[in-house]
Each structure stands twice: as structure tokens, then as C-alpha cells.
N, C-alpha and C. Protein backbone atom coordinates (compact mmCIF):
# COMPACT_ATOMS: atom_id res chain seq x y z
N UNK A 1 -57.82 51.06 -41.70
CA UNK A 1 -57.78 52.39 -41.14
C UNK A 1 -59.22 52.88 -41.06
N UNK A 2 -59.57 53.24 -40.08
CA UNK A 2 -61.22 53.77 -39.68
C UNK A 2 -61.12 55.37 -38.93
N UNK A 3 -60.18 55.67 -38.80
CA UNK A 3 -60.23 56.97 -38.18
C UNK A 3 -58.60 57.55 -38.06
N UNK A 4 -58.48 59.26 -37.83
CA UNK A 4 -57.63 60.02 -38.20
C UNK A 4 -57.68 61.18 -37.95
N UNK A 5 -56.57 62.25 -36.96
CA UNK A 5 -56.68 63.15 -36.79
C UNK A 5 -55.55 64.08 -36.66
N UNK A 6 -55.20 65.06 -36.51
CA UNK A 6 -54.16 65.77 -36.45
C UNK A 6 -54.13 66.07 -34.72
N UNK A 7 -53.07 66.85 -34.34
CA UNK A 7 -52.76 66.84 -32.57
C UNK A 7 -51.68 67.15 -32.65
N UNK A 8 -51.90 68.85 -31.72
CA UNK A 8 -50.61 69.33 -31.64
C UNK A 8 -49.68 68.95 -30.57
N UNK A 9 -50.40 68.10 -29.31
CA UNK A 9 -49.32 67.73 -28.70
C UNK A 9 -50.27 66.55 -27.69
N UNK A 10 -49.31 65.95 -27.13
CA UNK A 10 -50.04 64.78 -26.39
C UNK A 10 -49.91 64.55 -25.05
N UNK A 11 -50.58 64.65 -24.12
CA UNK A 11 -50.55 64.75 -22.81
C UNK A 11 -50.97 63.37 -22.17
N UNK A 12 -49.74 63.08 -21.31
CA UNK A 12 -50.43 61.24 -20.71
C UNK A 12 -50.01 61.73 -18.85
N UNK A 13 -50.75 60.83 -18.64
CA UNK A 13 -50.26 60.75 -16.93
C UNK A 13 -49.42 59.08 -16.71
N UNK A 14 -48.62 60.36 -15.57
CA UNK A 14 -47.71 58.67 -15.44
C UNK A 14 -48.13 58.59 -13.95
N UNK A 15 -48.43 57.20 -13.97
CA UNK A 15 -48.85 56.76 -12.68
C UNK A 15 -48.22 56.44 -11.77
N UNK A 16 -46.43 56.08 -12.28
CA UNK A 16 -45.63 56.43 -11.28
C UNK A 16 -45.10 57.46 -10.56
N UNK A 17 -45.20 58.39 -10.84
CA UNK A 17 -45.17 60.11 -10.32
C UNK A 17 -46.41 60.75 -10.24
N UNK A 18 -47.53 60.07 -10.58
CA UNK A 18 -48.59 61.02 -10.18
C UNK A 18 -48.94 62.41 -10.74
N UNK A 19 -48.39 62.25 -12.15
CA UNK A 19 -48.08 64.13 -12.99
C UNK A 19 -49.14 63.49 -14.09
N UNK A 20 -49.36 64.30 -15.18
CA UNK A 20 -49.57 64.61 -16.35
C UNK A 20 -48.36 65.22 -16.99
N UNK A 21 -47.52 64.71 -18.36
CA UNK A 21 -46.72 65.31 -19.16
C UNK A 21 -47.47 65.47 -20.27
N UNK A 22 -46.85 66.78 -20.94
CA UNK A 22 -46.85 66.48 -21.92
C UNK A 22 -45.61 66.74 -22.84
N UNK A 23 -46.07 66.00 -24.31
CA UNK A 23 -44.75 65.60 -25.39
C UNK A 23 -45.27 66.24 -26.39
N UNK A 24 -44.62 67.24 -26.84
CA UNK A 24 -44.33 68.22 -27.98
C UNK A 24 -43.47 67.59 -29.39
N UNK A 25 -44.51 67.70 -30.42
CA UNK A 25 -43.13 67.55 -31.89
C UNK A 25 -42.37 68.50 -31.97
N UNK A 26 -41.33 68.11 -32.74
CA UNK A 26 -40.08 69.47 -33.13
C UNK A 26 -40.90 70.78 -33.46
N UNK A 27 -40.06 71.24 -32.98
CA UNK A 27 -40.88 72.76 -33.69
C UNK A 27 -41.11 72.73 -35.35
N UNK A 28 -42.13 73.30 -35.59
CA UNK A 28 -42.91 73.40 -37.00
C UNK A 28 -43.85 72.05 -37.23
N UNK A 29 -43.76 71.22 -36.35
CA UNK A 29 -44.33 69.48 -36.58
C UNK A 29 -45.66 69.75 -35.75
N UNK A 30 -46.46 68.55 -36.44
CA UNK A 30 -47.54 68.49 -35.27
C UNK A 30 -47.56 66.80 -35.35
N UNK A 31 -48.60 66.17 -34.32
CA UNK A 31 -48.81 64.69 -34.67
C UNK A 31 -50.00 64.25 -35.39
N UNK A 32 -49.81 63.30 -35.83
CA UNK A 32 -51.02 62.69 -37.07
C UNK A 32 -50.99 61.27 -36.38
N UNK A 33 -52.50 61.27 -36.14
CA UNK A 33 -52.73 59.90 -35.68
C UNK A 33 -53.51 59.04 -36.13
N UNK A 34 -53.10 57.58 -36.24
CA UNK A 34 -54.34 56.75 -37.27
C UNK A 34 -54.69 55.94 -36.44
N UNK A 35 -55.73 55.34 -36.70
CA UNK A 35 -56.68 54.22 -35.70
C UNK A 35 -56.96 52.76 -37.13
N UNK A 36 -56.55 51.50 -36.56
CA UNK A 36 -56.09 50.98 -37.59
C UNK A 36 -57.05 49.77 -36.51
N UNK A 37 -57.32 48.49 -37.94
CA UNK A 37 -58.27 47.37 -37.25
C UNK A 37 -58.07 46.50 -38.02
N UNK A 38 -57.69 45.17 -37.39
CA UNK A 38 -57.05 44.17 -37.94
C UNK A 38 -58.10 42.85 -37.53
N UNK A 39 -58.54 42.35 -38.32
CA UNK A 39 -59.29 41.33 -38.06
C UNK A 39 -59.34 39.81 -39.03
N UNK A 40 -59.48 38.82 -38.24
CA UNK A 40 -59.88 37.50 -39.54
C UNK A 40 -61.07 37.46 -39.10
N UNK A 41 -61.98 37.62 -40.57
CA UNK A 41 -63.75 37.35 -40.80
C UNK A 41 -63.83 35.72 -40.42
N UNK A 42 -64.42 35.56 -40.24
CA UNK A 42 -65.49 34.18 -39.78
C UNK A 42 -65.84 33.69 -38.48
N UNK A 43 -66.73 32.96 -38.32
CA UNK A 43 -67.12 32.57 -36.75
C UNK A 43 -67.01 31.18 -37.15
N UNK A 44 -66.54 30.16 -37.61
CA UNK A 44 -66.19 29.14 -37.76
C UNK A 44 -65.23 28.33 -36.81
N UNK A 45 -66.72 27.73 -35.61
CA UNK A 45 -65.04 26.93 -34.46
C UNK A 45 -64.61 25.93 -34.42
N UNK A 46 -64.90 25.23 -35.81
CA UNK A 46 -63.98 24.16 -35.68
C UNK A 46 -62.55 24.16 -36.74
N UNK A 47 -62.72 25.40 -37.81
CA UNK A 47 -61.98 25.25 -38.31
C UNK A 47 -61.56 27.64 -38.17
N UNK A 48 -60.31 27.55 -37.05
CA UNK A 48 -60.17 28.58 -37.02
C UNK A 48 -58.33 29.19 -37.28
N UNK A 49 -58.14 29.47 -38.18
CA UNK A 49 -57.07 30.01 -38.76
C UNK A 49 -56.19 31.07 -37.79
N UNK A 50 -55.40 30.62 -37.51
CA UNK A 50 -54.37 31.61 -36.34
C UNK A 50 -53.31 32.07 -37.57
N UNK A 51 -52.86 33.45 -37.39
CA UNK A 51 -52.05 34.31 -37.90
C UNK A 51 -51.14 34.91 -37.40
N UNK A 52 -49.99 35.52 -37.40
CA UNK A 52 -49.41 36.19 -36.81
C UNK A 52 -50.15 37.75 -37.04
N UNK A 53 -49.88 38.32 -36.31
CA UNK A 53 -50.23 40.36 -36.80
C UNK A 53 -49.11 40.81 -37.24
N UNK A 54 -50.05 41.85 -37.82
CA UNK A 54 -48.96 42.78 -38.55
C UNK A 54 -49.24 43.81 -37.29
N UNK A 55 -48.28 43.80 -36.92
CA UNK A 55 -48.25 45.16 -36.04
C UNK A 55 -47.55 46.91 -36.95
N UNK A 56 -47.35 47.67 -35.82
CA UNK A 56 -47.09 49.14 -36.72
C UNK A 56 -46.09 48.84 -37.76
N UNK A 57 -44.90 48.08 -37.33
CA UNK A 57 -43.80 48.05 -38.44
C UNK A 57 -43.92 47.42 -40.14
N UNK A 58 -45.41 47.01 -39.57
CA UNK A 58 -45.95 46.77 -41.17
C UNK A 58 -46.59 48.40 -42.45
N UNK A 59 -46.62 49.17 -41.07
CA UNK A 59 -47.31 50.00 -41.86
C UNK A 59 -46.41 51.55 -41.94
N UNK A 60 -46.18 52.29 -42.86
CA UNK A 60 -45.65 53.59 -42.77
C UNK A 60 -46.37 54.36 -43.61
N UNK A 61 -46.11 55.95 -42.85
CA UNK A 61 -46.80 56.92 -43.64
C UNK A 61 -45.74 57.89 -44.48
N UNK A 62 -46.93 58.02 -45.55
CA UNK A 62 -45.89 59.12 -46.67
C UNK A 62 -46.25 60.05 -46.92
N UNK A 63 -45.65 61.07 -46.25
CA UNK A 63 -45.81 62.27 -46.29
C UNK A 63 -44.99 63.09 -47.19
N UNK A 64 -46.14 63.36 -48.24
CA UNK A 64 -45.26 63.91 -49.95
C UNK A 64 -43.84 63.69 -50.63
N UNK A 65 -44.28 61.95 -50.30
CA UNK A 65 -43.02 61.61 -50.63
C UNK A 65 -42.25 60.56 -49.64
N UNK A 66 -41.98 61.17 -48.94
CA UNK A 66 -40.70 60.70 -47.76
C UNK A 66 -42.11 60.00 -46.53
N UNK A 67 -40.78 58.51 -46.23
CA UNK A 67 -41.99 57.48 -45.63
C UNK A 67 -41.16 57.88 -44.26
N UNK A 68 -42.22 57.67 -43.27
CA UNK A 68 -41.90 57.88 -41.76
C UNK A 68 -42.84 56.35 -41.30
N UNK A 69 -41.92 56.24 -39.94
CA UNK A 69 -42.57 54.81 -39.06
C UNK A 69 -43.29 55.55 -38.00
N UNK A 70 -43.85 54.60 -37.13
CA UNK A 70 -44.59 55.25 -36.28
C UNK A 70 -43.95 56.01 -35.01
N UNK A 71 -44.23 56.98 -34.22
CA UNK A 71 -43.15 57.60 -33.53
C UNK A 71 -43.26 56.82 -32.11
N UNK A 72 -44.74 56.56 -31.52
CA UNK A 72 -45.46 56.19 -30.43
C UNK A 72 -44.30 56.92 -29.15
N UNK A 73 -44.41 58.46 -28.74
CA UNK A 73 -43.78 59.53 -28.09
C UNK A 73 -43.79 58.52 -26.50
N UNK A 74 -44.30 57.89 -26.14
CA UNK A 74 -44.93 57.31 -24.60
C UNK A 74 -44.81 55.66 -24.66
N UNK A 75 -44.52 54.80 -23.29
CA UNK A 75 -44.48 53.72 -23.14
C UNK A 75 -45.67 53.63 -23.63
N UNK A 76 -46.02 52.00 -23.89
CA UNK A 76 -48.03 51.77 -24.70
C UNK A 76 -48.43 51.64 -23.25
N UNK A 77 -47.82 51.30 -21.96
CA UNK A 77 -48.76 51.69 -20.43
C UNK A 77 -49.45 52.86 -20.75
N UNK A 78 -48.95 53.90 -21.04
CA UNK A 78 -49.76 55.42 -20.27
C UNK A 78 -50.80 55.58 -20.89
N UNK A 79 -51.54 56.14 -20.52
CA UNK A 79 -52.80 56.11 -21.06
C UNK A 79 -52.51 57.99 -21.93
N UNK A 80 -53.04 58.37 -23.62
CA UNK A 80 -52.94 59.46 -23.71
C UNK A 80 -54.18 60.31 -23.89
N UNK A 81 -54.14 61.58 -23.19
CA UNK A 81 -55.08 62.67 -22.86
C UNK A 81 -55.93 62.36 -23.80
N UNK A 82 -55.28 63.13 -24.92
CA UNK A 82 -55.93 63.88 -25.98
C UNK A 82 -56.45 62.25 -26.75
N UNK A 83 -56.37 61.29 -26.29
CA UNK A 83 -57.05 59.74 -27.30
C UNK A 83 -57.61 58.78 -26.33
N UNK A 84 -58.03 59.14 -24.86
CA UNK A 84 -58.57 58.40 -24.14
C UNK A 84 -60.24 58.20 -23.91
N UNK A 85 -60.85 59.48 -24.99
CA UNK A 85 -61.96 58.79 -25.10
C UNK A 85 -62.40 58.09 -27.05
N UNK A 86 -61.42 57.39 -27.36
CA UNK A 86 -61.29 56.99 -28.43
C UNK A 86 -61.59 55.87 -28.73
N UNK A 87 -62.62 55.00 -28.97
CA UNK A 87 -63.24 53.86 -28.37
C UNK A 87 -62.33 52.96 -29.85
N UNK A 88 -62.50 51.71 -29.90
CA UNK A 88 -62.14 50.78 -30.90
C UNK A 88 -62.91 50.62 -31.95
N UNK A 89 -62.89 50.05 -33.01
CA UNK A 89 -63.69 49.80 -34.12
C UNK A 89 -65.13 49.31 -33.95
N UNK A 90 -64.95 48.85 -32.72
CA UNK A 90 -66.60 48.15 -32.31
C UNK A 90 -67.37 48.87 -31.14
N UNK A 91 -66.47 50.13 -30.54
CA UNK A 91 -66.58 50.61 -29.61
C UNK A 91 -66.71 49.98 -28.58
N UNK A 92 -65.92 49.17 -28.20
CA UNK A 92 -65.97 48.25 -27.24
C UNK A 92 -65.26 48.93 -25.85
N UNK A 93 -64.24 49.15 -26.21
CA UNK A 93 -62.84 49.63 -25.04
C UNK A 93 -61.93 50.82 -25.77
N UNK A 94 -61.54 51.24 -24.78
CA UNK A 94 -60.67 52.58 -25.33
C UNK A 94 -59.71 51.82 -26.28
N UNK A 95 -59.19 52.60 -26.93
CA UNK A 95 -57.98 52.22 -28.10
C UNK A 95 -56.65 52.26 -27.42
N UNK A 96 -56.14 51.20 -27.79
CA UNK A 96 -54.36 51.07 -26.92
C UNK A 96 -53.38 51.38 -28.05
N UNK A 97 -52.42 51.73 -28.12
CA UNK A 97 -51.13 51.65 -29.13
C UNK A 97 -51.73 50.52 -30.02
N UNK A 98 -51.83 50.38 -31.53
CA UNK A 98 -51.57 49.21 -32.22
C UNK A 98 -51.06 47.98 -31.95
N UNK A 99 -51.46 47.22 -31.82
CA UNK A 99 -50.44 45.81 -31.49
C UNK A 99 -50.49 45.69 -30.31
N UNK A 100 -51.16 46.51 -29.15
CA UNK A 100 -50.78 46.10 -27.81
C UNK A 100 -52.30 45.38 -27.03
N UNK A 101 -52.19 44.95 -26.45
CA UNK A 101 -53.49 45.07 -25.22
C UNK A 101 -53.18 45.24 -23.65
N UNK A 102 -53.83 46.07 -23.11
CA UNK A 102 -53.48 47.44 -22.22
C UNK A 102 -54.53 46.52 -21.23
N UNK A 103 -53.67 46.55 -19.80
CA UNK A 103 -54.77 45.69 -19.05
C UNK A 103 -54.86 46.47 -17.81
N UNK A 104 -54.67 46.39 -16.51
CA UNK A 104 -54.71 46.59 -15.25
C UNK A 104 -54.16 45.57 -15.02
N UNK A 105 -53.07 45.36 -14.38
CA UNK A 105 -52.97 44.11 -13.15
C UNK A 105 -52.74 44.19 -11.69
N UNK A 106 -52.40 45.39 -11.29
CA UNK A 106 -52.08 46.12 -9.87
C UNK A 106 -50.45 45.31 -9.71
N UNK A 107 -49.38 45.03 -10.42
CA UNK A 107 -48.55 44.16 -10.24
C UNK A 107 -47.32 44.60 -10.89
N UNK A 108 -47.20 46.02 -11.60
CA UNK A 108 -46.61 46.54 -12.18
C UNK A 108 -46.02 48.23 -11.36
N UNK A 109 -45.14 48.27 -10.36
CA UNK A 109 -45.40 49.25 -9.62
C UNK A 109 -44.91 50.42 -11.02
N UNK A 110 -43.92 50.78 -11.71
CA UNK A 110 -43.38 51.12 -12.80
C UNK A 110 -44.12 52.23 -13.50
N UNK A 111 -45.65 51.24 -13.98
CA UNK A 111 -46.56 51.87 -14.54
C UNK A 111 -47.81 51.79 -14.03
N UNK A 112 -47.58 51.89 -12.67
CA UNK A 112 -48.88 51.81 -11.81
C UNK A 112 -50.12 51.19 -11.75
N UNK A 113 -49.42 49.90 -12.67
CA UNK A 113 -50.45 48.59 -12.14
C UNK A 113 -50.64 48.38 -13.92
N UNK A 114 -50.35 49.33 -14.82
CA UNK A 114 -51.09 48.78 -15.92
C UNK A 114 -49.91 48.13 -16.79
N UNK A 115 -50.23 47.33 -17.58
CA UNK A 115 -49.61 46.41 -18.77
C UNK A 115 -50.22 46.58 -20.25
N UNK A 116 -49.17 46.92 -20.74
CA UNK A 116 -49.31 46.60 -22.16
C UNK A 116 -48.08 45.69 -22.84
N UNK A 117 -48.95 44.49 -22.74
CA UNK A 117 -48.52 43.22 -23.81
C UNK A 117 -48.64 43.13 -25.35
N UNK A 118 -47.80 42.95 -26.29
CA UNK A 118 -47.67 42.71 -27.44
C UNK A 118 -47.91 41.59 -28.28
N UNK A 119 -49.04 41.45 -28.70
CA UNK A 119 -49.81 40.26 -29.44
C UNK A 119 -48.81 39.79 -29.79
N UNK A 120 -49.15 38.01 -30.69
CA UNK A 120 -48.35 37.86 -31.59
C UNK A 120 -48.95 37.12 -32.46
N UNK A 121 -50.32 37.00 -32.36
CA UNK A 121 -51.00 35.99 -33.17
C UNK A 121 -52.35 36.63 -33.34
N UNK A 122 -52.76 36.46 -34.22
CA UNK A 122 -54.43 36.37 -34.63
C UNK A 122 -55.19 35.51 -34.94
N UNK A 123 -56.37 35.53 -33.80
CA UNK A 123 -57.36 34.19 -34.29
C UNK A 123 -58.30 34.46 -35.22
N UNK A 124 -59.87 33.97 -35.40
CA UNK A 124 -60.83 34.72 -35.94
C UNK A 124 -61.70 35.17 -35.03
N UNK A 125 -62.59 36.02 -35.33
CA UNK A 125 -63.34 36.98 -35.18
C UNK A 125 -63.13 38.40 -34.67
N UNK A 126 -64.32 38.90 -34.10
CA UNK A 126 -64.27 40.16 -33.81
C UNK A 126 -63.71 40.07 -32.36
N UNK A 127 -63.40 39.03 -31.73
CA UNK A 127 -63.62 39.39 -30.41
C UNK A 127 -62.00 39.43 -29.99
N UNK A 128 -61.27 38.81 -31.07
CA UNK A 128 -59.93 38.72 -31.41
C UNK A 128 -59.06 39.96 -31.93
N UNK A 129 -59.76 40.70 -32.49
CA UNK A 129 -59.22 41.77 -33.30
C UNK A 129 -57.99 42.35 -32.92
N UNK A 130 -56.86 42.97 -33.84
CA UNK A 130 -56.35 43.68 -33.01
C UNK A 130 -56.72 45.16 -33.72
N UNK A 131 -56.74 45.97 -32.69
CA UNK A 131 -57.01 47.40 -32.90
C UNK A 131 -56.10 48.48 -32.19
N UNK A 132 -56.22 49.78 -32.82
CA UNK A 132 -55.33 50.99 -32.02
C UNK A 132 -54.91 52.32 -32.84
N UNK A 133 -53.65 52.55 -32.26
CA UNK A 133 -53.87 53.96 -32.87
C UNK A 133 -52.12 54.07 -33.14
N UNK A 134 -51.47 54.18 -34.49
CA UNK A 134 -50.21 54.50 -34.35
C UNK A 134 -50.24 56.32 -34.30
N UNK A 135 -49.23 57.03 -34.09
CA UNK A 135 -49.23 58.21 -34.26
C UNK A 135 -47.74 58.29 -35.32
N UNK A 136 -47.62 59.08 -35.63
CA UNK A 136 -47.00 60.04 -36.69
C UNK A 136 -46.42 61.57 -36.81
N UNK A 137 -45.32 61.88 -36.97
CA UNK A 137 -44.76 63.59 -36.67
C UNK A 137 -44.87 63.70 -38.04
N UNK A 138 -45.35 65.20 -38.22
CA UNK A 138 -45.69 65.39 -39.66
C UNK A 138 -45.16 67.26 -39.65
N UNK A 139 -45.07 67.74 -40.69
CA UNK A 139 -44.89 69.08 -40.46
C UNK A 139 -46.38 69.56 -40.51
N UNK A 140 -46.38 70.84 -39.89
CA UNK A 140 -47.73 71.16 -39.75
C UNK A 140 -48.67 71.83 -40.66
N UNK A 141 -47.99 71.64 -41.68
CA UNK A 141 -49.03 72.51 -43.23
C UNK A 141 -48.95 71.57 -44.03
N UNK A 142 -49.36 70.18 -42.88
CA UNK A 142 -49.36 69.07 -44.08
C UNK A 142 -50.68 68.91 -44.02
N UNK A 143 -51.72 68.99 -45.39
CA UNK A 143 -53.15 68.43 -45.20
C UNK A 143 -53.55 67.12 -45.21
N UNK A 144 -54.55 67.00 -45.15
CA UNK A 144 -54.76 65.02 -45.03
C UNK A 144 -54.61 64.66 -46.58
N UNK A 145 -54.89 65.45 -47.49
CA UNK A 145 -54.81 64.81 -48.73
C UNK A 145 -52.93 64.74 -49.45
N UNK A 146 -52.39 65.22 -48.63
CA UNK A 146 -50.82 64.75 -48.77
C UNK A 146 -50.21 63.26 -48.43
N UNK A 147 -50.96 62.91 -47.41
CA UNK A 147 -50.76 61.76 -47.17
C UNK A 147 -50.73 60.83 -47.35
N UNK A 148 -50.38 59.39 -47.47
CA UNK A 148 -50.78 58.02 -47.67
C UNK A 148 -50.48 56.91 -46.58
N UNK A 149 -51.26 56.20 -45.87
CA UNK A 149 -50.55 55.00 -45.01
C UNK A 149 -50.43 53.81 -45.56
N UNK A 150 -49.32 53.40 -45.92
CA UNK A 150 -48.95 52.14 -46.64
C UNK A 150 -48.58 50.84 -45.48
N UNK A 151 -49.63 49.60 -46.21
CA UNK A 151 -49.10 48.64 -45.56
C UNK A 151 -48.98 48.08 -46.27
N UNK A 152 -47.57 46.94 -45.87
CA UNK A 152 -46.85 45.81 -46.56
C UNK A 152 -47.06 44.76 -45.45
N UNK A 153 -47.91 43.55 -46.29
CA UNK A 153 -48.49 42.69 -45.23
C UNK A 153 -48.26 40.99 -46.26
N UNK A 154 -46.71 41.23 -46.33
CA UNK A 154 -46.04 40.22 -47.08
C UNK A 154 -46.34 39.09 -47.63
N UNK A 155 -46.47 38.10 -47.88
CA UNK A 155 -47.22 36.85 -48.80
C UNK A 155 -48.99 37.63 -49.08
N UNK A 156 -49.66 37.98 -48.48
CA UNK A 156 -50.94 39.01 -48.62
C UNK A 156 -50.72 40.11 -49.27
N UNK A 157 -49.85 40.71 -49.81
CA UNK A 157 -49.67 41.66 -50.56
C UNK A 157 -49.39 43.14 -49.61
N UNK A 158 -49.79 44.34 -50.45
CA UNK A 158 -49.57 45.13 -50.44
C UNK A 158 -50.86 46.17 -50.00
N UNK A 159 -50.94 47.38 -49.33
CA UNK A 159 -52.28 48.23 -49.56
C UNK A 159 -51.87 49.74 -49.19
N UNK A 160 -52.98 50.57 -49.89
CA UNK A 160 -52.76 52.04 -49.08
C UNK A 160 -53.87 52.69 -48.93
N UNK A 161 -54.03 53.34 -48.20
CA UNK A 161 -55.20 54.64 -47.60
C UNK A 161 -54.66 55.69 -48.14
N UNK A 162 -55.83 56.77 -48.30
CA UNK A 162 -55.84 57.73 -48.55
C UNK A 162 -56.16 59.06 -47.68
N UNK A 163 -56.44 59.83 -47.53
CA UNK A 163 -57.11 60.80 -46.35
C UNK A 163 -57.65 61.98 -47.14
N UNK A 164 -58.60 62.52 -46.93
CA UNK A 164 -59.29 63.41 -47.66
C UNK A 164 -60.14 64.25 -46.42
């Protein structure tokens, strides 16, 4: 986890209608969003270790108590307002949903050319990474220090973040 913010609501454009929506939490909620980076260290090419990812369903947040999954309000196509200038851990490329990689292909009339595919493996390095952003409905007088994001990343154990 490298970054984190609160957001009262999220605005995407759909490229099949040509609008901007936006998606509201329940009343009294706002959204909490994390930016998460998944990587295997080494540059070693003859001997390179493939993994599966842990994508979002590895990870949930606990909010004083009670664990929530990720909500992700929007297909991972649309691109969202309020997180499109949100670059990746290396600042390489904007940040896509967790687990996805977000392309252009002009071949998708649906979502107006763009794709988001769902990893399923991890190689090494940086250039491999997977990176992104799950989001989260939280009530809105929740502070960051209520929180925890727990991941369970099975035979590898266990971990959690904090927010302050």
C-alpha cells in the first residue's frame, strides 16, 4: 500500500454514451481508496519465478471492526475522474483497478475501444508489477486511523497497514 484517500463521490465517463456519471455511496458513506503494488524483486533472467497475483479478493478493509471487500462502483474500462491523474508506484502510467491492465484497442465498441484484462500471473521485476487502486464505502466520520487493510496472501502468510 503506497497511497490513500478519502472521496465523496466518483465521476467516470462512459465512452459508450459520451456522458460523464457520477456514483454516489449510501447516504452518510463516503469512498476510501487504496493504491496497492505488487511486485517480485530481482532482475535475474535466467532464473525468473512466475506467481500467480493476489488480486483485491486477497485484501479487505476493517473498518472498526467489521471487514468490507472492495466495492470497485464502475466496469475497470472507465476511466475515474477524481483518480485519473494518479500515476503508479513508479509513476509510469495512470493507475487501473488492482489486478487489471487497462489498454486501448479501438475493438471494443461497449467501452469505446478500451480493455481491461485481468492478470493471472506474476513475473519478476518492476516492469511486471501489478499495481492500482481498490476503493472502499466507509461511513463518513471514519478517520484514517480507524482503519486497517488486511491481506491474506496464503502459503506467504498474512499482513496489515495502518493509516495515520
Amino acid at each position: 500500500m503506497y497511497r490513500s484517500e478519502f472521496v465523496d463521490q466518483l465521476t467516470y465517463y462512459n465512452n459508450l454514451w459520451g456522458q460523464y456519471y457520477q456514483v454516489k455511496p449510501a447516504e452518510g458513506n463516503r469512498y476510501f481508496v487504496v493504491w496497492v503494488h505488487e511486485e517480485v524483486m530481482g532482475e535475474n533472467g535466467t532464473y525468473d519465478p512466475s506467481m500467480w497475483i493476489f488480486d483485491d479478493a486477497a485484501f479487505r478493509l476493517q473498518v472498526k471492526g467489521i471487514m468490507q471487500a472492495n466495492v470497485m462502483p464502475v466496469i475497470p474500462e472507465y476511466q475515474i475522474g477524481e483518480l485519473q491523474n494518479e500515476y503508479d508506484y513508479y509513476q509510469t502510467v495512470i493507475a487501473a483497478p488492482f489486478g487489471y491492465d487497462r489498454r486501448y484497442s479501438g475493438h471494443n465498441p461497449e467501452t469505446g475501444g478500451w480493455i481491461a484484462e485481468k492478470r493471472g500471473w506474476l513475473r519478476m521485476g518492476k516492469g511486471n508489477a501489478i499495481d492500482g487502486y481498490m476503493i472502499y464505502e466507509v461511513p463518513e466520520t471514519t478517520m484514517p486511523e480507524d482503519l486497517l487493510l488486511l491481506g491474506n496472501f496464503a502459503t506467504f502468510g498474512s499482513a496489515y497497514w495502518r493509516f495515520a
